[in-house]
Every structure is written in C-alpha cells, then in structure tokens.
N, C-alpha and C. Protein backbone atom coordinates (compact mmCIF):
# COMPACT_ATOMS: atom_id res chain seq x y z
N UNK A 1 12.62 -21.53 15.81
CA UNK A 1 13.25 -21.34 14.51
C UNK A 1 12.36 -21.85 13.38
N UNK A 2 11.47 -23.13 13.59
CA UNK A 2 10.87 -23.73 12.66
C UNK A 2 9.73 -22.69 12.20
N UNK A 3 9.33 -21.90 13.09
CA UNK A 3 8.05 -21.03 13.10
C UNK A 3 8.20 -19.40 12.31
N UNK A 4 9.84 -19.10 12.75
CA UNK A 4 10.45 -18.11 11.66
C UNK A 4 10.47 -18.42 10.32
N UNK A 5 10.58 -19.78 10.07
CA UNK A 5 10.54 -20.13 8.43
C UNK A 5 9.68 -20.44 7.85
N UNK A 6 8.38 -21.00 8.82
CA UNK A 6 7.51 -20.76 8.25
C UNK A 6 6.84 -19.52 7.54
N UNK A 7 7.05 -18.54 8.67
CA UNK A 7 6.44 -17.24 8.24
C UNK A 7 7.70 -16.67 7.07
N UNK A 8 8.56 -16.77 7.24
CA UNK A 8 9.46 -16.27 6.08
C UNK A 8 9.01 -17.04 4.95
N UNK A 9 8.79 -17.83 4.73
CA UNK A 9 8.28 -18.98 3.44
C UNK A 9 6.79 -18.26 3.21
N UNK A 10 5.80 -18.34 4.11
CA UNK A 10 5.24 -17.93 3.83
C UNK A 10 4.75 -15.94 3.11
N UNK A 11 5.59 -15.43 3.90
CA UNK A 11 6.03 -13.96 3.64
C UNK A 11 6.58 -13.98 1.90
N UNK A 12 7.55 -14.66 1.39
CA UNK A 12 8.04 -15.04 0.65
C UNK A 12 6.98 -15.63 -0.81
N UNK A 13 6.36 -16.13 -0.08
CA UNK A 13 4.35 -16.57 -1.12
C UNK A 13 3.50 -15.35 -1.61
N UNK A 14 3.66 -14.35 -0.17
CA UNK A 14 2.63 -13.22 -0.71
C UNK A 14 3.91 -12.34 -1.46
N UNK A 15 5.27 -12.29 -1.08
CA UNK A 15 5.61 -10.88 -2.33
C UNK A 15 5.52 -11.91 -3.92
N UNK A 16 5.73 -12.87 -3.84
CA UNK A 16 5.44 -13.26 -5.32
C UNK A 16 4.49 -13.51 -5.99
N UNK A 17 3.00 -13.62 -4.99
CA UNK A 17 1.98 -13.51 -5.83
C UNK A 17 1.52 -11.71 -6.16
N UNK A 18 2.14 -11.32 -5.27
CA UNK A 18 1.38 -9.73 -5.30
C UNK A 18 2.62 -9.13 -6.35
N UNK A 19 3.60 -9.59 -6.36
CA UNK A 19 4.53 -9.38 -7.19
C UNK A 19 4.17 -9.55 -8.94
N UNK A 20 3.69 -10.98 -9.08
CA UNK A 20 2.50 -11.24 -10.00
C UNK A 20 1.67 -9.99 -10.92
N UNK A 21 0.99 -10.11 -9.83
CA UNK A 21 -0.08 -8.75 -10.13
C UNK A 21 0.64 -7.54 -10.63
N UNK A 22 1.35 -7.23 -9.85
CA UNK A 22 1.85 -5.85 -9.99
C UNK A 22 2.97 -5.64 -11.52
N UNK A 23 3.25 -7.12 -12.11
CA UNK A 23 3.98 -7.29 -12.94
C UNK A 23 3.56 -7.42 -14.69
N UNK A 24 1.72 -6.71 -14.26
CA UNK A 24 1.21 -6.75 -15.44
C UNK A 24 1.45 -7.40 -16.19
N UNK A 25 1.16 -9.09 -16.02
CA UNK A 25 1.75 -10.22 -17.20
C UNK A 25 2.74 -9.96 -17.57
N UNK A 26 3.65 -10.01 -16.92
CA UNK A 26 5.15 -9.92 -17.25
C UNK A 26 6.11 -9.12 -17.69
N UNK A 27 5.56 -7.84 -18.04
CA UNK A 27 5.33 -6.40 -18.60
C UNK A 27 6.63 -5.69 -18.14
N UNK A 28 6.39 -5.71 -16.92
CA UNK A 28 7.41 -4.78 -15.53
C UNK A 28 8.50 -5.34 -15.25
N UNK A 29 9.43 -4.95 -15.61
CA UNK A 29 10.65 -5.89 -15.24
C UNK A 29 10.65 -6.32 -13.36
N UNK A 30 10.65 -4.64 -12.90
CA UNK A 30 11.19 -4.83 -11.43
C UNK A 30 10.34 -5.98 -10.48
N UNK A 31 8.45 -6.20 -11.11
CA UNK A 31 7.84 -7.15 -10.23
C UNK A 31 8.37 -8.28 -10.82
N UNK A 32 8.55 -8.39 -12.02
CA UNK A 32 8.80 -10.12 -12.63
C UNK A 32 9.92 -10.32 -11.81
N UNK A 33 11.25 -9.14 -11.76
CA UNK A 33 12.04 -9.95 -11.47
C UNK A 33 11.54 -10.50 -9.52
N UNK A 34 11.09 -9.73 -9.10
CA UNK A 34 11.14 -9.75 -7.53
C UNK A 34 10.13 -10.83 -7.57
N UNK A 35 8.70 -11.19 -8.34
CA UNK A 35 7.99 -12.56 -8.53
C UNK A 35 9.06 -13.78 -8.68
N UNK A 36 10.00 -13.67 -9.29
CA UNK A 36 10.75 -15.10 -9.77
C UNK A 36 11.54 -15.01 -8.73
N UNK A 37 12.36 -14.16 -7.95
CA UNK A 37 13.40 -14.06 -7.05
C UNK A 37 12.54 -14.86 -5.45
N UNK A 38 11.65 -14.26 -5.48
CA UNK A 38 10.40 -14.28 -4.32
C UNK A 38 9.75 -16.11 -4.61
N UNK A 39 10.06 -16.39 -5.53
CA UNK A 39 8.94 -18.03 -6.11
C UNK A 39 10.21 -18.93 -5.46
N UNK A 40 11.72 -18.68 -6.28
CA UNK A 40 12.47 -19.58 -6.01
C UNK A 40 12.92 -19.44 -4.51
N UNK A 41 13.29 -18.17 -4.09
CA UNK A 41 13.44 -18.33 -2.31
C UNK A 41 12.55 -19.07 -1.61
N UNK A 42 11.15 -19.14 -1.69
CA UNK A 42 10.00 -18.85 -1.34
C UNK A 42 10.07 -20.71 -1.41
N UNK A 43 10.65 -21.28 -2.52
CA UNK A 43 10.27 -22.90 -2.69
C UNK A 43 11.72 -23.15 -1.64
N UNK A 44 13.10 -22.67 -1.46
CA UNK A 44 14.08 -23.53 -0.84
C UNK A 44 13.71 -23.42 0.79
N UNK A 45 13.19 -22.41 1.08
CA UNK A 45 12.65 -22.04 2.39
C UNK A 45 11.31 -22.86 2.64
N UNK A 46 10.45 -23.41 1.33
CA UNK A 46 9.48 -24.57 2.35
C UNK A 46 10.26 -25.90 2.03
N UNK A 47 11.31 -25.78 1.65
CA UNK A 47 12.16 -27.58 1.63
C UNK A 47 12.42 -27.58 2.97
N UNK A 48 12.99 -26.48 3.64
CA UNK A 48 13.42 -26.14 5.05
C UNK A 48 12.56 -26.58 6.03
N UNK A 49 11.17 -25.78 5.93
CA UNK A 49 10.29 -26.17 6.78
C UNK A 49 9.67 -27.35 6.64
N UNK A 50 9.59 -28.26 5.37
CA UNK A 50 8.40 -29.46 5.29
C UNK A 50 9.89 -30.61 5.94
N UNK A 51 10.92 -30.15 6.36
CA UNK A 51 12.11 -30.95 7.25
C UNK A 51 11.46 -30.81 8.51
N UNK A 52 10.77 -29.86 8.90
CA UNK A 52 10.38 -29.64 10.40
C UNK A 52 9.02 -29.42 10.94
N UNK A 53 8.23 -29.71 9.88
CA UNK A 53 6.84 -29.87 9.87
C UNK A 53 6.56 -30.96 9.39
N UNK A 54 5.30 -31.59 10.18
CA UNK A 54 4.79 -32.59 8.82
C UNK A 54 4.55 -32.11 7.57
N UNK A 55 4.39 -32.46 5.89
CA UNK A 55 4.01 -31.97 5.19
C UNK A 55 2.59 -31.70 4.76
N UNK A 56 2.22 -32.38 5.40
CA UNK A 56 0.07 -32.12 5.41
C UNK A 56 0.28 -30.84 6.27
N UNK A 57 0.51 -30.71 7.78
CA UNK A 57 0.60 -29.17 8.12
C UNK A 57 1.84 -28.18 7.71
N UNK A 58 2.58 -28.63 7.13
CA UNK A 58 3.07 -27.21 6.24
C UNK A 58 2.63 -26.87 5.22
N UNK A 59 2.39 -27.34 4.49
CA UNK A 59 1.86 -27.06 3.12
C UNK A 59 -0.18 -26.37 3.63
N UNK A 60 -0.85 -26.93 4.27
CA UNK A 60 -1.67 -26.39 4.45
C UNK A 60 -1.44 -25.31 5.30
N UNK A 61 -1.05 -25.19 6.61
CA UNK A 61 -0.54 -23.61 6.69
C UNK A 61 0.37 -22.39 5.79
N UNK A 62 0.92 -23.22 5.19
CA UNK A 62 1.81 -22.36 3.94
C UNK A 62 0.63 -21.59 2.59
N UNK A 63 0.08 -22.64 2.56
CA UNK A 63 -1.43 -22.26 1.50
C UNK A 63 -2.43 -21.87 2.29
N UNK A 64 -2.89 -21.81 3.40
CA UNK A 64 -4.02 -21.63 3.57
C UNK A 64 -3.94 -19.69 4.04
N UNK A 65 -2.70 -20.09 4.97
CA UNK A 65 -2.07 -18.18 5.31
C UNK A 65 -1.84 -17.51 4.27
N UNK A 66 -1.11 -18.29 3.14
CA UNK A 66 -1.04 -17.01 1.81
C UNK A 66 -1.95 -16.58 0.84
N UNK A 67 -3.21 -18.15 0.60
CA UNK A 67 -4.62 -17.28 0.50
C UNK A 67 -4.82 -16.36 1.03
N UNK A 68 -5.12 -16.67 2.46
CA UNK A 68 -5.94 -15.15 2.98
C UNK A 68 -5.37 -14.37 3.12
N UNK A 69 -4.01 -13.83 3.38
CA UNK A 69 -3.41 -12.60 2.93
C UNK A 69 -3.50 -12.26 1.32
N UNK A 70 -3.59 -13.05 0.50
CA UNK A 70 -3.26 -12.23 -0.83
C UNK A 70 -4.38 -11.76 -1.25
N UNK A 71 -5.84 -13.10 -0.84
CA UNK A 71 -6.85 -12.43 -0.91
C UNK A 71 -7.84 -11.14 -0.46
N UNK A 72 -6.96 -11.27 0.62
CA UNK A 72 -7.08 -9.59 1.76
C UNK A 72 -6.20 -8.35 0.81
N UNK A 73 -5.30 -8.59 0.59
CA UNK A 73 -4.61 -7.23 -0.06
C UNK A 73 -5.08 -7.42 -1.16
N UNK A 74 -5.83 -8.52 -2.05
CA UNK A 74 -6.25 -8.14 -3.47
C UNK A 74 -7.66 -7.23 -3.33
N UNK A 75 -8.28 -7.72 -2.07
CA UNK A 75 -9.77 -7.19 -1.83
C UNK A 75 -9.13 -5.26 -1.60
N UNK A 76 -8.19 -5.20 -0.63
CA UNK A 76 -7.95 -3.97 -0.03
C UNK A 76 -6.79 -3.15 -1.07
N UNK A 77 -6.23 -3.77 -1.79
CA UNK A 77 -4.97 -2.95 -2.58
C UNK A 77 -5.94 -2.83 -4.37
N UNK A 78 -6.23 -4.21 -4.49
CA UNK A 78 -6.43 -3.76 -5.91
C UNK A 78 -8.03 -4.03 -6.47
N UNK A 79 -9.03 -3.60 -5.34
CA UNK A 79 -10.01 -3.15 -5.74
C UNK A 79 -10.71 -4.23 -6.34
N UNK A 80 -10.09 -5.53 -5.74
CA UNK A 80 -11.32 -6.95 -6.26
C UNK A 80 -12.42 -6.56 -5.67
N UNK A 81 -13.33 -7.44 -6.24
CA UNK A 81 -14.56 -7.64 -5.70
C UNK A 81 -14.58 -8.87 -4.46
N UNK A 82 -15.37 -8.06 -3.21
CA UNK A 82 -15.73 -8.39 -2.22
C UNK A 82 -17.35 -9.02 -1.82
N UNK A 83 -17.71 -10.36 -1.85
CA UNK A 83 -18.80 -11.19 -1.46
C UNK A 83 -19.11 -11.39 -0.32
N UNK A 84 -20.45 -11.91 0.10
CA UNK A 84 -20.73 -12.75 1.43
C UNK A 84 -19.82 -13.84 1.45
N UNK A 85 -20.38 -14.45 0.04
CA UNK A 85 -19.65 -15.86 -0.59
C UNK A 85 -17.83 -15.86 -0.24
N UNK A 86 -17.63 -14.92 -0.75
CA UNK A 86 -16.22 -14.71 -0.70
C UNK A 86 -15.89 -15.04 0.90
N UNK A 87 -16.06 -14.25 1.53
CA UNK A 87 -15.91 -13.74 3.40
C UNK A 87 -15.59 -14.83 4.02
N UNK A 88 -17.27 -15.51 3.55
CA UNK A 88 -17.64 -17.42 4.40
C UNK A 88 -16.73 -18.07 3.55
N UNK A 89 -15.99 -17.68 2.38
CA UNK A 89 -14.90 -18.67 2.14
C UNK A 89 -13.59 -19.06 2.85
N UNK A 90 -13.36 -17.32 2.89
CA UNK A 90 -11.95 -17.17 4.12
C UNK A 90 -12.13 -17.54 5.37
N UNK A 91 -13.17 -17.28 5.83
CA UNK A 91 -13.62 -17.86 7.21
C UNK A 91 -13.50 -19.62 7.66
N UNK A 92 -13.95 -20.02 6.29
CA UNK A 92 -13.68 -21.56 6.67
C UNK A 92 -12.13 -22.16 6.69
N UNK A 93 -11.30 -21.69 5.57
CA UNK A 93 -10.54 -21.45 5.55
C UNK A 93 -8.83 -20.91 6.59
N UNK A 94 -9.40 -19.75 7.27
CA UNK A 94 -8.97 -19.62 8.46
C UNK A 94 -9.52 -20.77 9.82
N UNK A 95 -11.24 -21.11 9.80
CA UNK A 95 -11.20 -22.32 10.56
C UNK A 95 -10.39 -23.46 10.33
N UNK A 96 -10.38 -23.71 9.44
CA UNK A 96 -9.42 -25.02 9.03
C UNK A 96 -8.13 -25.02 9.41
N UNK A 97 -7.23 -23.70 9.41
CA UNK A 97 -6.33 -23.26 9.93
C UNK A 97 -6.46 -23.77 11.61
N UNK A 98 -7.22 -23.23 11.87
CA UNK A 98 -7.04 -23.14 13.31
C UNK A 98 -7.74 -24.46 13.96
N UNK A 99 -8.60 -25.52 13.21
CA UNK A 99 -8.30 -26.60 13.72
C UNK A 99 -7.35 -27.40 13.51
N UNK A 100 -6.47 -27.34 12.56
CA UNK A 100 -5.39 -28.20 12.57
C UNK A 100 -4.24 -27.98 13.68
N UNK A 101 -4.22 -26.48 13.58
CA UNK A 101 -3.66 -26.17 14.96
C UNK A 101 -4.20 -26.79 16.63
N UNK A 102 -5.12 -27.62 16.25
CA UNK A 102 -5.85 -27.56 17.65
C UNK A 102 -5.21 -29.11 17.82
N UNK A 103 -5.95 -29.83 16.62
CA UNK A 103 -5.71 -31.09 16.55
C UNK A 103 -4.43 -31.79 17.13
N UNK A 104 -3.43 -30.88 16.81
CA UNK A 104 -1.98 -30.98 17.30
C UNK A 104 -1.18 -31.60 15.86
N UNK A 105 -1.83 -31.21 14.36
CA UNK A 105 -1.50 -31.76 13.33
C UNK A 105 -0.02 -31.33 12.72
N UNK A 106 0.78 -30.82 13.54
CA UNK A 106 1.90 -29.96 12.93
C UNK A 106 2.93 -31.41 13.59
C-alpha cells in the first residue's frame, strides 16, 4: 500500500508540473485548474507517505522520480533541448535513486 502512494504522489507531481507548462503562465484555465488540483492532492498524498517512509527516502524518491519523468516528457513532448550534460545528469540522478534503494534507506 505504502508503494501505491508513493507512485500516486508521485504521478500526482508530474500532472502538475506538466500541467504547469501546458497552462501557459496561467493563461488556460483547464491546466491551472488541474496544476492546483494536482499540487494540493499531490502534497496530502506525500503527508501519507512521509507516515510510511522515512522522510530523507520519500522525499528523495518523490523528487528524484518526478525529475526524470518531467524531464523526459519535457525533452520528448515539448521539444526542450537535449545534452550529453543533460543525460549524465539524469543518469546520476537515477543512480542515486537506485543506491538508496540498495542501501536499504527507505
């Protein structure tokens, strides 16, 4: 159950940042509203999980997974610019991920 809310919390991170975007500075009603709807769910659902995680590994899996997804659909949906620099960023990034997972830091 703890692992469903994570990913829902986290799921919940990428529609409101991509929600963001799509809300042309505030422009668009339908993303603003689904950004603000998506921010406040998105915060009562990691109160949920930082109850059942430590908060050093929720919050860094909560941030480190919704970087690299948003940065993946910003590279693939809206035509950012893509680096070496960039790549070896996510890469460490996802390592870091996956040593904390190793460590047994959750």
């Amino acid at each position: 159950m703890r692992w469903a809310l994570l990913a829902v919390g986290i799921g919940l991170e990428i529609t409101s940042s991509v929600s963001l975007k799509l809300s042309e500075g505030l422009r668009r009603p339908g993303p603003t509203v689904t950004a603000v709807a998506a921010t406040i769910a998105g915060l009562l659902v990691f109160m949920l999980v930082v109850d059942r995680f430590s908060l050093s590994y929720a919050y860094a899996v909560w941030a480190g997974l919704g970087t690299l997804v948003v940065a993946t659909i910003g590279i693939a949906a809206f035509d950012e610019p893509v680096s070496a620099l960039k790549v070896i960023s996510l890469v460490i990034i996802a390592s870091g991920l996956v040593g904390l997972n190793l460590a047994g830091a959750e």
